[in-house]
C-alpha atoms as a PDB file:
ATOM      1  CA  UNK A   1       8.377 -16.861  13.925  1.00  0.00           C
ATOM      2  CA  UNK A   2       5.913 -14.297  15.092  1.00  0.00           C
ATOM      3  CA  UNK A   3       7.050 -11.407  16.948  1.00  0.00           C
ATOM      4  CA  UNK A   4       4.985  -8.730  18.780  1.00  0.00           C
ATOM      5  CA  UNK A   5       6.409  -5.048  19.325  1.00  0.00           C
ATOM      6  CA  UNK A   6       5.781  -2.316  21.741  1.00  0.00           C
ATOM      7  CA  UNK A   7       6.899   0.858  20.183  1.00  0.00           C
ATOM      8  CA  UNK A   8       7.041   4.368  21.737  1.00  0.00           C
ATOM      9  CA  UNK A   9       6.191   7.345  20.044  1.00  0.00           C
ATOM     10  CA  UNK A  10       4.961  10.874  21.468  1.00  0.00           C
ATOM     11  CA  UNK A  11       1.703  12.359  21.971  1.00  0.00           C
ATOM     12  CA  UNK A  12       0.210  13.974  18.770  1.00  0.00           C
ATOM     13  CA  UNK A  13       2.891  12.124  16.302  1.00  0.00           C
ATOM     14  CA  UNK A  14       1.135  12.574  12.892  1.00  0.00           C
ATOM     15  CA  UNK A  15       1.197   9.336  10.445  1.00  0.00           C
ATOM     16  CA  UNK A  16      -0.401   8.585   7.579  1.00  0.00           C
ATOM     17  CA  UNK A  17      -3.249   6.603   6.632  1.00  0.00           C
ATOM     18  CA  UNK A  18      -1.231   4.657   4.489  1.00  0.00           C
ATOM     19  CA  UNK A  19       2.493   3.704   6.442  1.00  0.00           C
ATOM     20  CA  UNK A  20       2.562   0.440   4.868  1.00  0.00           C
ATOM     21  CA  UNK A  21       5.482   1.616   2.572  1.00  0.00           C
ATOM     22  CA  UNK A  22       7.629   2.982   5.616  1.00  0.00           C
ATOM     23  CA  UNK A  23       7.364  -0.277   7.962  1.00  0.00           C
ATOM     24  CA  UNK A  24       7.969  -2.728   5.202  1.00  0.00           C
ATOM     25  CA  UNK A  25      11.105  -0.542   4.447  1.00  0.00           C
ATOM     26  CA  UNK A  26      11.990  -0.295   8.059  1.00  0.00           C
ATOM     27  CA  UNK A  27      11.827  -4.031   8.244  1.00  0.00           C
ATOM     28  CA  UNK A  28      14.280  -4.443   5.356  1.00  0.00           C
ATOM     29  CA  UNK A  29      16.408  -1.853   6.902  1.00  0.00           C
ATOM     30  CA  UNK A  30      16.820  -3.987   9.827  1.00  0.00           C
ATOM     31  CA  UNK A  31      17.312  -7.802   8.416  1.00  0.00           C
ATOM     32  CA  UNK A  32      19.866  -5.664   6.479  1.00  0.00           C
ATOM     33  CA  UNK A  33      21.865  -5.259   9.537  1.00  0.00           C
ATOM     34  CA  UNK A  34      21.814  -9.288  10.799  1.00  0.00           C
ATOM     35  CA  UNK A  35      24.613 -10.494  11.593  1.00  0.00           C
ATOM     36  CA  UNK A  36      26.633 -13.422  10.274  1.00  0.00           C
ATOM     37  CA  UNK A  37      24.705 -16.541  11.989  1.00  0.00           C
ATOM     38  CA  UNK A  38      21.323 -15.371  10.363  1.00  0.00           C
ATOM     39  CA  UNK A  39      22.966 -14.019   7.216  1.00  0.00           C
ATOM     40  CA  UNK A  40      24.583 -16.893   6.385  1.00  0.00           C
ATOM     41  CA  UNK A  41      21.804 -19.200   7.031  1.00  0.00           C
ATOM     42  CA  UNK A  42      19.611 -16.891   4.492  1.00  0.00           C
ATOM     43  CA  UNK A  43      22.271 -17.407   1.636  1.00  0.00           C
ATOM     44  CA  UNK A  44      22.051 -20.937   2.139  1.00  0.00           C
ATOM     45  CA  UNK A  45      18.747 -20.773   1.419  1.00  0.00           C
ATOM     46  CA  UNK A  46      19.660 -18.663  -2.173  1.00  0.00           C
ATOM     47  CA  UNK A  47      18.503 -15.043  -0.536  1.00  0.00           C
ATOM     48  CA  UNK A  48      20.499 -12.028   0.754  1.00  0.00           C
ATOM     49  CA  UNK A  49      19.624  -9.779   3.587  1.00  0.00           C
ATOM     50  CA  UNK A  50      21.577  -6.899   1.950  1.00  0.00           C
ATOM     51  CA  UNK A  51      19.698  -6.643  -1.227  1.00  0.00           C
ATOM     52  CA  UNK A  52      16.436  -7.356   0.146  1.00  0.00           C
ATOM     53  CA  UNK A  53      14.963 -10.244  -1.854  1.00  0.00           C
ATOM     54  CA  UNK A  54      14.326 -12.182   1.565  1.00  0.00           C
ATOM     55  CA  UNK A  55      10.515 -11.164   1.028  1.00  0.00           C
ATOM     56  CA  UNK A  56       8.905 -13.883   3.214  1.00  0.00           C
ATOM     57  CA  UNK A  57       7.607 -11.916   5.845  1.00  0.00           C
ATOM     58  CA  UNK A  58       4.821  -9.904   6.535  1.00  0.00           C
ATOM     59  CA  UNK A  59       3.405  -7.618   9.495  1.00  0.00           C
ATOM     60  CA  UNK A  60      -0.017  -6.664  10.961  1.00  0.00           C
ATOM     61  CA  UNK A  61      -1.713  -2.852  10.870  1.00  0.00           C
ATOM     62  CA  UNK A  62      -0.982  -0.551  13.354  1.00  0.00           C
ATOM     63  CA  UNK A  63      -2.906  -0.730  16.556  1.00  0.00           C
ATOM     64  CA  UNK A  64      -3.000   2.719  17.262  1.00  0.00           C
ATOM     65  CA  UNK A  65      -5.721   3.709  19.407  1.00  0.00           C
ATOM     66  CA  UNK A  66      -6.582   6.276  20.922  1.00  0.00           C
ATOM     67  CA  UNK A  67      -6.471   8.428  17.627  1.00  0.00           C
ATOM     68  CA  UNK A  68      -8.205  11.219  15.670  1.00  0.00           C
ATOM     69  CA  UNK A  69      -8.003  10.227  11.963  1.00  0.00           C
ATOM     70  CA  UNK A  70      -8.042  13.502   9.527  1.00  0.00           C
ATOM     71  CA  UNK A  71      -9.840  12.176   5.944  1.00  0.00           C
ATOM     72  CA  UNK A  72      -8.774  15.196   3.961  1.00  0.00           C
ATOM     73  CA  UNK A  73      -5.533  15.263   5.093  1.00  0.00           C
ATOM     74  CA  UNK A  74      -4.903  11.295   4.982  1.00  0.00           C
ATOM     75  CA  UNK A  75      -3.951  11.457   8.720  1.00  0.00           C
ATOM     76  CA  UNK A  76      -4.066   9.985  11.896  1.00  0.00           C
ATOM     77  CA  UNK A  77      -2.971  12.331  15.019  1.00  0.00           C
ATOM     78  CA  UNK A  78      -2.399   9.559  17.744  1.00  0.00           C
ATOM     79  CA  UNK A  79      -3.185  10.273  21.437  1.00  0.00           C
ATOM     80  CA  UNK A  80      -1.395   7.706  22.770  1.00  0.00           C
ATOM     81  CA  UNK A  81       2.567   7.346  23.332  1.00  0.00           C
ATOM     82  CA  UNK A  82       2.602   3.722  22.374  1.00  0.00           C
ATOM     83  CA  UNK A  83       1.892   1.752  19.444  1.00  0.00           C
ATOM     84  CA  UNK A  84       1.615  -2.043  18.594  1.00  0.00           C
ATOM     85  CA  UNK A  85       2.724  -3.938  15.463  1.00  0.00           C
ATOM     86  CA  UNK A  86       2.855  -8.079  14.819  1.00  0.00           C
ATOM     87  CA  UNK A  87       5.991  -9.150  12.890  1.00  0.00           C
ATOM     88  CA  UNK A  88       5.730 -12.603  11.023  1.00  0.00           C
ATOM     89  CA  UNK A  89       8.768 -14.236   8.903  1.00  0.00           C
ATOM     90  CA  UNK A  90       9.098 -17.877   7.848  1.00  0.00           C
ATOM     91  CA  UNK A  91      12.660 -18.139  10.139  1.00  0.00           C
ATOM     92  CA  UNK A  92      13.628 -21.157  12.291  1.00  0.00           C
ATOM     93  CA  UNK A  93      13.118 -19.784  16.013  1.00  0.00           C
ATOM     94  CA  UNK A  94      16.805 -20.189  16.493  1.00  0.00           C
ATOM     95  CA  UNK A  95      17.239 -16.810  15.480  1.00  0.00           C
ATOM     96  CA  UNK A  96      14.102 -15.232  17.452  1.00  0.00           C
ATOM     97  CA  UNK A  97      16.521 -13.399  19.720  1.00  0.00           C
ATOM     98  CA  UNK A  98      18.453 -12.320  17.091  1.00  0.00           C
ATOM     99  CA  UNK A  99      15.585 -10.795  15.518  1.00  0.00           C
ATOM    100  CA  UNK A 100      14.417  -9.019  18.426  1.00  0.00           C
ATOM    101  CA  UNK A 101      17.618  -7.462  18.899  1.00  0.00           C
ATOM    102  CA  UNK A 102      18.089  -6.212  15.608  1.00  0.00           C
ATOM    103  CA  UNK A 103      14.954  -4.528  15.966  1.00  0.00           C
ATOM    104  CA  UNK A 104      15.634  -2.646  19.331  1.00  0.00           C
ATOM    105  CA  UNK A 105      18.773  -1.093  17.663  1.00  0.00           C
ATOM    106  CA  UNK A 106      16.658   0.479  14.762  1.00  0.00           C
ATOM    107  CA  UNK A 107      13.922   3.075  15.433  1.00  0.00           C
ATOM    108  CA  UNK A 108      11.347   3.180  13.034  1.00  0.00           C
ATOM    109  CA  UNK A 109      10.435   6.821  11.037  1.00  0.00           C
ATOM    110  CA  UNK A 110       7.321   7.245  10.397  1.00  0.00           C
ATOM    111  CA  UNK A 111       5.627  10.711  10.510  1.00  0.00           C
ATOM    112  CA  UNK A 112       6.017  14.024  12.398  1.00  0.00           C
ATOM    113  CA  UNK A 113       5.840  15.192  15.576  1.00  0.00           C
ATOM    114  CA  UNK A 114       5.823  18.651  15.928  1.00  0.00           C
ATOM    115  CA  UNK A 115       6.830  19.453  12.645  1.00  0.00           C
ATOM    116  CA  UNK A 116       9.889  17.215  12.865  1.00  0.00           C
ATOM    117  CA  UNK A 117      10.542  13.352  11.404  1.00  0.00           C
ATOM    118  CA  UNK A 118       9.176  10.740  13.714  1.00  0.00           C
ATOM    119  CA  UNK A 119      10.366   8.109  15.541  1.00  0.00           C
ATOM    120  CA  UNK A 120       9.184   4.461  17.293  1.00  0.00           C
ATOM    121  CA  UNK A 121      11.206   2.863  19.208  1.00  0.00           C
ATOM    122  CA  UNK A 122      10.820  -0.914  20.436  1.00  0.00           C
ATOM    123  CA  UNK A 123      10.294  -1.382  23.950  1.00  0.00           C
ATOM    124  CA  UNK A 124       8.408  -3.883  24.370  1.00  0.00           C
ATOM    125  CA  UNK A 125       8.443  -7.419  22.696  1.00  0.00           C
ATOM    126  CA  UNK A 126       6.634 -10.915  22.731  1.00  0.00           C
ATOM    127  CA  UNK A 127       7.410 -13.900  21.133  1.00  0.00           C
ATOM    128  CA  UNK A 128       4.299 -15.491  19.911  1.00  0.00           C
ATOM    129  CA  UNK A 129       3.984 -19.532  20.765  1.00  0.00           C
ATOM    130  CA  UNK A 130       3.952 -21.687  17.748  1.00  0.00           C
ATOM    131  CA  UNK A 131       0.444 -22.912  16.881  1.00  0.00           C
ATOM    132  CA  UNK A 132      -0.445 -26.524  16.447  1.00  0.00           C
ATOM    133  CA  UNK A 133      -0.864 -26.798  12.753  1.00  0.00           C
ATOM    134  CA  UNK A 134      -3.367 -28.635  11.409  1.00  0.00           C
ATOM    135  CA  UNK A 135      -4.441 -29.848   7.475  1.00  0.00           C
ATOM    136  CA  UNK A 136      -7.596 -27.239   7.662  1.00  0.00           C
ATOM    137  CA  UNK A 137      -7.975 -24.567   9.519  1.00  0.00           C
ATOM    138  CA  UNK A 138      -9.698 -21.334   9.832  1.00  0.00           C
ATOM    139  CA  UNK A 139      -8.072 -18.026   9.535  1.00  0.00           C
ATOM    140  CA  UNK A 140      -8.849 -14.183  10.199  1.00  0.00           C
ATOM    141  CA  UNK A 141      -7.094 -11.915   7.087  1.00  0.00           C
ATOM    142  CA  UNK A 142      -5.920  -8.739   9.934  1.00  0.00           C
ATOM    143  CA  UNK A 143      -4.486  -7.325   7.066  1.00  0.00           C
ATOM    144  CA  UNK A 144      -5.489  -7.471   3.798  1.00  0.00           C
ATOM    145  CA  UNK A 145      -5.118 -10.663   1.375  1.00  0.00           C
ATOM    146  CA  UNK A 146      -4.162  -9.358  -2.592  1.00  0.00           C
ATOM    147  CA  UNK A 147      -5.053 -12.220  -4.937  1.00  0.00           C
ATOM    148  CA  UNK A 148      -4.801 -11.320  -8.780  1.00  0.00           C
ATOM    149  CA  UNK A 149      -6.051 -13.772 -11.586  1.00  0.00           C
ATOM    150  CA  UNK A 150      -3.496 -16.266 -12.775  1.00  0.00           C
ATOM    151  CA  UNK A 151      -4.964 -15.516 -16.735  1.00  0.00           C
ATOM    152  CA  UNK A 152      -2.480 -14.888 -19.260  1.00  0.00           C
ATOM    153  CA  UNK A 153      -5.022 -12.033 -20.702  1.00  0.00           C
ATOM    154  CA  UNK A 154      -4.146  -8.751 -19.265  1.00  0.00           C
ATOM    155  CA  UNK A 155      -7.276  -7.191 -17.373  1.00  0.00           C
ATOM    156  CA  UNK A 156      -7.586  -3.583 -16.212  1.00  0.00           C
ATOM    157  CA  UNK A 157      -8.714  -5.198 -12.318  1.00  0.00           C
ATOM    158  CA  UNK A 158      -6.995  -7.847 -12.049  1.00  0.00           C
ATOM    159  CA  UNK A 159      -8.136  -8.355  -8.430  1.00  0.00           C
ATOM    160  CA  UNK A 160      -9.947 -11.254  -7.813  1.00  0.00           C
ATOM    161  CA  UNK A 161     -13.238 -10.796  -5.282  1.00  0.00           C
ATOM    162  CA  UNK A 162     -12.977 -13.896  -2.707  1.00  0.00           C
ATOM    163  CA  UNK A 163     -16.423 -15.291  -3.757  1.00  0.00           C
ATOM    164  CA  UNK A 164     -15.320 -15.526  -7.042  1.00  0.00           C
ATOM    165  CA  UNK A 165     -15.456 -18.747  -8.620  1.00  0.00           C
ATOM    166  CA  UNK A 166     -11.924 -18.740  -9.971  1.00  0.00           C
ATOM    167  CA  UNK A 167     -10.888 -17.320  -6.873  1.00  0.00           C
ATOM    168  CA  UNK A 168      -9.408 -20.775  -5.219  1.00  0.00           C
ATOM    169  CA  UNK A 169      -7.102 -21.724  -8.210  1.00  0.00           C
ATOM    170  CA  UNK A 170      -5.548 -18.195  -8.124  1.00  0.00           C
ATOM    171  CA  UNK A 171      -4.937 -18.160  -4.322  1.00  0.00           C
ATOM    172  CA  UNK A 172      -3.275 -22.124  -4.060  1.00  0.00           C
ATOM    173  CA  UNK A 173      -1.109 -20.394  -7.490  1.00  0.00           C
ATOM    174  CA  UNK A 174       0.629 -17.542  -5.719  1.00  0.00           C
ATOM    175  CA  UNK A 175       1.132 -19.684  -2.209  1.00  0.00           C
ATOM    176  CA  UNK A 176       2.496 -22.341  -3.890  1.00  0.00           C
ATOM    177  CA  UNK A 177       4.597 -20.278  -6.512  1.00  0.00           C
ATOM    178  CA  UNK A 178       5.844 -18.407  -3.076  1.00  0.00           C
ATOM    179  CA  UNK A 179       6.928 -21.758  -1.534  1.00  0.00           C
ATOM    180  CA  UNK A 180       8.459 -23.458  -4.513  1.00  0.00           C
ATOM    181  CA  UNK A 181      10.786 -20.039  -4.464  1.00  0.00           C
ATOM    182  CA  UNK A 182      11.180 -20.402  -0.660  1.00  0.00           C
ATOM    183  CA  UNK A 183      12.969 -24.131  -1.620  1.00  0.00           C
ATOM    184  CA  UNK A 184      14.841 -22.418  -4.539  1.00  0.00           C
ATOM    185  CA  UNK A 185      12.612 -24.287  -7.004  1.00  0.00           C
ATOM    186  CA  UNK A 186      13.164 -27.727  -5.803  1.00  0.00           C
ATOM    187  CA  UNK A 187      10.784 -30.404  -5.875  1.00  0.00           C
ATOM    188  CA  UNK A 188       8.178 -29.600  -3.009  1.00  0.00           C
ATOM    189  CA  UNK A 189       7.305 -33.195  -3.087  1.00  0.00           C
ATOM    190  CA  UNK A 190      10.349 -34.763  -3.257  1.00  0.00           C
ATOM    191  CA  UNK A 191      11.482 -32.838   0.129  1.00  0.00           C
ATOM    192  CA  UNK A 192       7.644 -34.009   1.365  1.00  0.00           C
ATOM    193  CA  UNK A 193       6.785 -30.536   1.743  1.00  0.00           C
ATOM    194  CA  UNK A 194       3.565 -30.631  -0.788  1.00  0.00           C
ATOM    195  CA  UNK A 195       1.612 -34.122  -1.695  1.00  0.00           C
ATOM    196  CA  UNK A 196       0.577 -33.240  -5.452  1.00  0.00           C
ATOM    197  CA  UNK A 197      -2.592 -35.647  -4.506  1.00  0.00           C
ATOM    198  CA  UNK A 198      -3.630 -33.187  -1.204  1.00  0.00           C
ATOM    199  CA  UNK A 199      -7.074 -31.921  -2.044  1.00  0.00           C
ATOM    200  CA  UNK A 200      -6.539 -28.007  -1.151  1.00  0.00           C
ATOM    201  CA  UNK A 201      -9.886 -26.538  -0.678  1.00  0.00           C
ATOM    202  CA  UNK A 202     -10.679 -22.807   0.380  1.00  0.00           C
ATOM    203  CA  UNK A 203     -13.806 -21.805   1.628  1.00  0.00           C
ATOM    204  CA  UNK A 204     -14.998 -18.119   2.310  1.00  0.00           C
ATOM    205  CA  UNK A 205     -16.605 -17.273   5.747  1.00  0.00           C
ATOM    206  CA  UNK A 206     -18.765 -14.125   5.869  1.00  0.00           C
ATOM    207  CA  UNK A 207     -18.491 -10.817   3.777  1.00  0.00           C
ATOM    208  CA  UNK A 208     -15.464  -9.467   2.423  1.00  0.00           C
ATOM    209  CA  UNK A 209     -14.867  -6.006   2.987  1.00  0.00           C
ATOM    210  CA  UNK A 210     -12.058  -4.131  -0.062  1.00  0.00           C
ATOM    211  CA  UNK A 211      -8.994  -2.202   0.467  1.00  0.00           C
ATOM    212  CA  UNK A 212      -7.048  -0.090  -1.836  1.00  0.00           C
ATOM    213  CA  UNK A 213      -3.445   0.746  -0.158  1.00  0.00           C
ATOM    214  CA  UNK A 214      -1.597   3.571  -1.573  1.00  0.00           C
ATOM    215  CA  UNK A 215       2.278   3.098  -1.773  1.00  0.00           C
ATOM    216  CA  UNK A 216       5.251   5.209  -1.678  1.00  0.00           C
ATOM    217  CA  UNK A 217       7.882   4.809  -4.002  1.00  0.00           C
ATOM    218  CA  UNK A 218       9.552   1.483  -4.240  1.00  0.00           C
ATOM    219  CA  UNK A 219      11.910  -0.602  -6.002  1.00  0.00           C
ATOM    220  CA  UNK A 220       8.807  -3.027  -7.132  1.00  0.00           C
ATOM    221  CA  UNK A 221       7.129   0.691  -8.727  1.00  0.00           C
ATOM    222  CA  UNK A 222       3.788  -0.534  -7.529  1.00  0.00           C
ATOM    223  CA  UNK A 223       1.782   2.649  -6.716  1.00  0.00           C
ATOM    224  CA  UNK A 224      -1.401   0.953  -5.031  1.00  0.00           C
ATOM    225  CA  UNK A 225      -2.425  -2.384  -3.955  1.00  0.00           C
ATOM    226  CA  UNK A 226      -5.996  -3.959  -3.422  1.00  0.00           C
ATOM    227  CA  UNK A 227      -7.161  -6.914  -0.967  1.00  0.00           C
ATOM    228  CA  UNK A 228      -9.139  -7.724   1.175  1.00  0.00           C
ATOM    229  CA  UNK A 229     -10.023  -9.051   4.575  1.00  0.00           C
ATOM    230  CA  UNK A 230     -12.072 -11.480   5.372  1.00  0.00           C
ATOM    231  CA  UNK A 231     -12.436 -14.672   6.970  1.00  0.00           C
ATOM    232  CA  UNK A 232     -11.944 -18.186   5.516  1.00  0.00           C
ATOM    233  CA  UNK A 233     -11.214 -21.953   6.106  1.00  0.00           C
ATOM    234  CA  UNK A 234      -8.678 -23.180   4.120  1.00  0.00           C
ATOM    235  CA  UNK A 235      -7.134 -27.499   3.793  1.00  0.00           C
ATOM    236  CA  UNK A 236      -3.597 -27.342   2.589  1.00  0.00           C
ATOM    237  CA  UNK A 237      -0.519 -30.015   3.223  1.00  0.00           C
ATOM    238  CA  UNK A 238       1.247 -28.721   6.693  1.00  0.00           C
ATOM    239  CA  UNK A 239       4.181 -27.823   4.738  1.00  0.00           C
ATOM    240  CA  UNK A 240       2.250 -25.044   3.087  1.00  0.00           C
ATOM    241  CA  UNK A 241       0.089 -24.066   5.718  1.00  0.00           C
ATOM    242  CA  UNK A 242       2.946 -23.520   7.915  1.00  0.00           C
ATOM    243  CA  UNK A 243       4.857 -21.231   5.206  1.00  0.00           C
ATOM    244  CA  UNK A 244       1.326 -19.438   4.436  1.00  0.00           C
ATOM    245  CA  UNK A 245       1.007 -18.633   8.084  1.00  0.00           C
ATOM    246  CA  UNK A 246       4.099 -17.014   8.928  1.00  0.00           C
ATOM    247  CA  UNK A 247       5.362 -15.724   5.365  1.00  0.00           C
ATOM    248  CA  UNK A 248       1.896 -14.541   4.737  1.00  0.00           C
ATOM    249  CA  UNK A 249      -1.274 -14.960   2.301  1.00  0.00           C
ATOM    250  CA  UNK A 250      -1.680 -14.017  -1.148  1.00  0.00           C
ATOM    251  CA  UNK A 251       0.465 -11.639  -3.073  1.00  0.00           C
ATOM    252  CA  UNK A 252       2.595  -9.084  -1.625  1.00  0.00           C
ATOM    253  CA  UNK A 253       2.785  -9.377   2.317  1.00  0.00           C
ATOM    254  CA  UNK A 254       6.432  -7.806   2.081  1.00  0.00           C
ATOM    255  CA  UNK A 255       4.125  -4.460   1.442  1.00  0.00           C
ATOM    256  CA  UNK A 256       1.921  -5.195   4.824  1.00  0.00           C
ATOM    257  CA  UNK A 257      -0.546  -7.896   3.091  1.00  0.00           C
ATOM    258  CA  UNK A 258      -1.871 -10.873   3.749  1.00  0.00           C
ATOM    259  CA  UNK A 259      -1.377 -11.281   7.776  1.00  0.00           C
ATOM    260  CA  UNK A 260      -3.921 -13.555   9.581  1.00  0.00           C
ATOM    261  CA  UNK A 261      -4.994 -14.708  13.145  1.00  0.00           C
ATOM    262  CA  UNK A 262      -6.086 -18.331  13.558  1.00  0.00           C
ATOM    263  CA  UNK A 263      -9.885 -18.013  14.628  1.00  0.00           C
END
């Protein structure tokens, strides 16, 4: 499911640059709280709410404009009351509602105003429609997509650029490594959720323009991420591209990576 929120804030709240830390916390904060429909449905699926290894989700930047952005300080000073984030998580919409209300009953903290803690509160909400998956399709990366090298040999970057050769056999790795762990390791083909024949193919659409998020503290102790965003057409089973679309692309989209728009 793919959930848009509305959240109010005041005039001259202060965030920084890099929030990504404080909304994927936020958004563990509040699956945390589900309630015993949606709870039990994730432990059926070998996850927990309360510890926080349900990771297949990931969120959209910020649309925060008007702002004034402050590059020594790291800052943006928004001029607006009202912000906008996109929520995506690999749930059946049965539970949409549920979702949405567990978000309304948690603000989010993130920066000051005034000199005091934050807060954003939901006001506003739209379910997205479903799209009409298809075997290829083209996608827009809104947030950046982190794709590391599946080599055994240690490399100080192990970022892979998206016009790199190799790039296509890491990227298929981590989405299907994701989904296999989705299905607690059972036999994507035998559930007819991935045809080991499928030709997956991935093909890179323009420039690619690099990203290097700085985290806060976590319990993952990953102190900076990089992707990128760009745009790309990519042929995958449905089973896959479904998962890719709403759990997110690449590595990481727990930490605010790998979101996309279908172009």
């Amino acid at each position: 499911m793919r959930i848009q929120f509305s959240l109010s804030c005041q005039k001259g709240t202060i965030i920084p640059i890099n929030y990504q830390s404080e909304i994927s916390q936020w958004i563990f904060s509040v699956l945390s709280k589900a309630g015993t429909e949606l709870s039990t449905w994730v432990q059926q699926q070998g996850f927990d709410l309360t510890s926080r290894n349900y990771k297949l989700f990931t969120f959209s930047p910020l649309a925060i404009y008007p702002y004034e952005m402050d590059q020594v300080k790291q800052e943006f000073k928004l001029l607006g009351n009202q912000v906008k984030l996109s929520f995506s998580i690999y749930l059946p919409p049965v539970f949409e509602q549920q979702v949405v209300h567990l978000f309304r009953q948690m603000p989010l903290a993130l920066g000051t105003c005034d000199g005091r803690p934050a807060q954003f509160e939901v006001k506003h909400w739209q379910v997205m429609s479903r799209p009409n998956f298809k075997e290829t399709m083209q996608f827009k990366a809104v947030s950046p997509i982190s794709v590391t090298t599946v080599e055994e040999i240690k490399t100080p970057n192990p970022y892979l650029l998206p016009d790199n050769e190799a790039y296509d056999v890491s990227f298929f790795h981590h989405i299907v490594r994701r989904f296999k762990a989705a299905m607690q390791y059972k036999s994507l083909a035998n559930m007819k959720m991935l045809d080991p024949a499928f030709p997956m193919h991935y093909r890179l659409m323009g420039q690619a323009k690099s990203r290097l998020i700085h985290l806060k503290p976590n319990p993952e102790d990953i102190q900076q991420l990089r992707g990128f965003s760009y745009e790309f057409e990519v042929s995958m089973p449905l089973g896959a591209m479904e998962f890719s679309y709403f759990a997110g692309f690449g590595e990481y989209p727990h930490l605010g990576f790998g979101y996309v728009d279908i172009k």
